[in-house]
Protein backbone atom coordinates (compact mmCIF):
# COMPACT_ATOMS: atom_id res chain seq x y z
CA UNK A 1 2.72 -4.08 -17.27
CA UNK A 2 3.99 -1.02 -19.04
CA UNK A 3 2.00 2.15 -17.47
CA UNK A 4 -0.69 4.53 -19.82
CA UNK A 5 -0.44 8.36 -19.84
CA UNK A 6 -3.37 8.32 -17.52
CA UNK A 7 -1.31 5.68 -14.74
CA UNK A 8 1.63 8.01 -14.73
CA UNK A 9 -0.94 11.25 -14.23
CA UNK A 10 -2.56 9.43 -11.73
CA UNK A 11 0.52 8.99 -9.67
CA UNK A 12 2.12 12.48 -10.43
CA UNK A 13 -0.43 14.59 -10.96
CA UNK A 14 -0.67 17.07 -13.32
CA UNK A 15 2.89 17.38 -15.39
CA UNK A 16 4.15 18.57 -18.55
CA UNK A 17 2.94 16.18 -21.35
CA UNK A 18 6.62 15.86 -22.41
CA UNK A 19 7.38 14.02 -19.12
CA UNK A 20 4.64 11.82 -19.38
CA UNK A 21 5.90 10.71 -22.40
CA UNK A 22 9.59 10.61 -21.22
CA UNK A 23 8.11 8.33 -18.19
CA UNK A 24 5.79 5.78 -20.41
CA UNK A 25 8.67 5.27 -22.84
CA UNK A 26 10.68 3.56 -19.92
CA UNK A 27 8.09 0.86 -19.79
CA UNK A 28 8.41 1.54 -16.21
CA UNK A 29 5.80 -0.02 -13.96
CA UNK A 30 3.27 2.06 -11.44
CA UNK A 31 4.94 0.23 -8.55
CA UNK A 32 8.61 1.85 -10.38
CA UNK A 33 7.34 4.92 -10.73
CA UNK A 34 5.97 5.37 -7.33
CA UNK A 35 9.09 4.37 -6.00
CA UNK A 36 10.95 6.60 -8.02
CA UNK A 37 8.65 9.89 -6.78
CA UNK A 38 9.60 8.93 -3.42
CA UNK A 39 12.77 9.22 -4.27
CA UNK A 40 12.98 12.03 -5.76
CA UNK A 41 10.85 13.83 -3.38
CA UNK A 42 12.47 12.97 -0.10
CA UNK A 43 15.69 11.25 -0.98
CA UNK A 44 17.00 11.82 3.27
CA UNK A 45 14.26 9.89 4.83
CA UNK A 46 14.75 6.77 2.28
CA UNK A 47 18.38 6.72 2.68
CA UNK A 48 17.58 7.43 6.42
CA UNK A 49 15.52 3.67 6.70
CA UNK A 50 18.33 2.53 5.25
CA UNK A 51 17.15 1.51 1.67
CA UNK A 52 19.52 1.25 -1.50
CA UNK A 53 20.09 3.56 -3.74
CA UNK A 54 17.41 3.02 -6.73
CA UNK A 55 18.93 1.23 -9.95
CA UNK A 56 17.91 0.06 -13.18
CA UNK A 57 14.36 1.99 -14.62
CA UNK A 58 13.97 3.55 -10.97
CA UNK A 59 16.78 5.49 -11.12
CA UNK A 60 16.25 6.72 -14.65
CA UNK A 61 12.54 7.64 -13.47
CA UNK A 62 14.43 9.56 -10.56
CA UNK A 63 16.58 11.26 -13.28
CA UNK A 64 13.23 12.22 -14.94
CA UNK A 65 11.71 13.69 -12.02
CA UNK A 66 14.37 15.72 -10.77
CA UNK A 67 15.71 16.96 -14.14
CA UNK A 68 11.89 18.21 -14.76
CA UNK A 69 11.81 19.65 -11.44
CA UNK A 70 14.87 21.78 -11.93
CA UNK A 71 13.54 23.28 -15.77
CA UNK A 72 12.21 26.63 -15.56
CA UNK A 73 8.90 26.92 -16.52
C-alpha cells in the first residue's frame, strides 16, 4: 500500500514538504522507504553484510534521500 505524507514523516522525520511529496509520488511502500534510508544513511555497513545494491523504487528513494541531503538549505 502506497504510503501518506504522515507514513513517510513518520519514518524520516521532519523533511522538506517537497520531499515528502517527491517520496509519496513513487508509490513506494514504508517497508521501501525504510530500506532506502538505510541506505542512504550507511551505505558501508549494508554493502559490508553483503546485501545487493537497491533497485527498482528503492533505489530511486535512495536517489531522493541523498540528492536532498546534498541541497543547501
Amino acid at each position: 500500500m502506497p504510503m501518506t505524507s504522515d507514513d513517510v514523516i513518520a519514518i524520516l522525520g521532519p523533511v522538506d514538504e517537497t520531499l515528502v511529496a517527491e517520496v509519496v509520488a513513487t508509490r513506494a511502500t514504508q517497508a521501501e522507504l525504510t530500506e532506502a534510508f538505510a541506505w542512504a544513511s550507511n551505505d558501508e555497513a549494508l554493502i559490508g553484510e553483503g546485501r545487493p545494491l537497491p533497485s527498482g523504487r528503492v533505489a530511486a528513494l535512495v536517489d531522493l534521500l541523498v540528492l536532498d541531503e546534498e541541497e543547501p538549505e
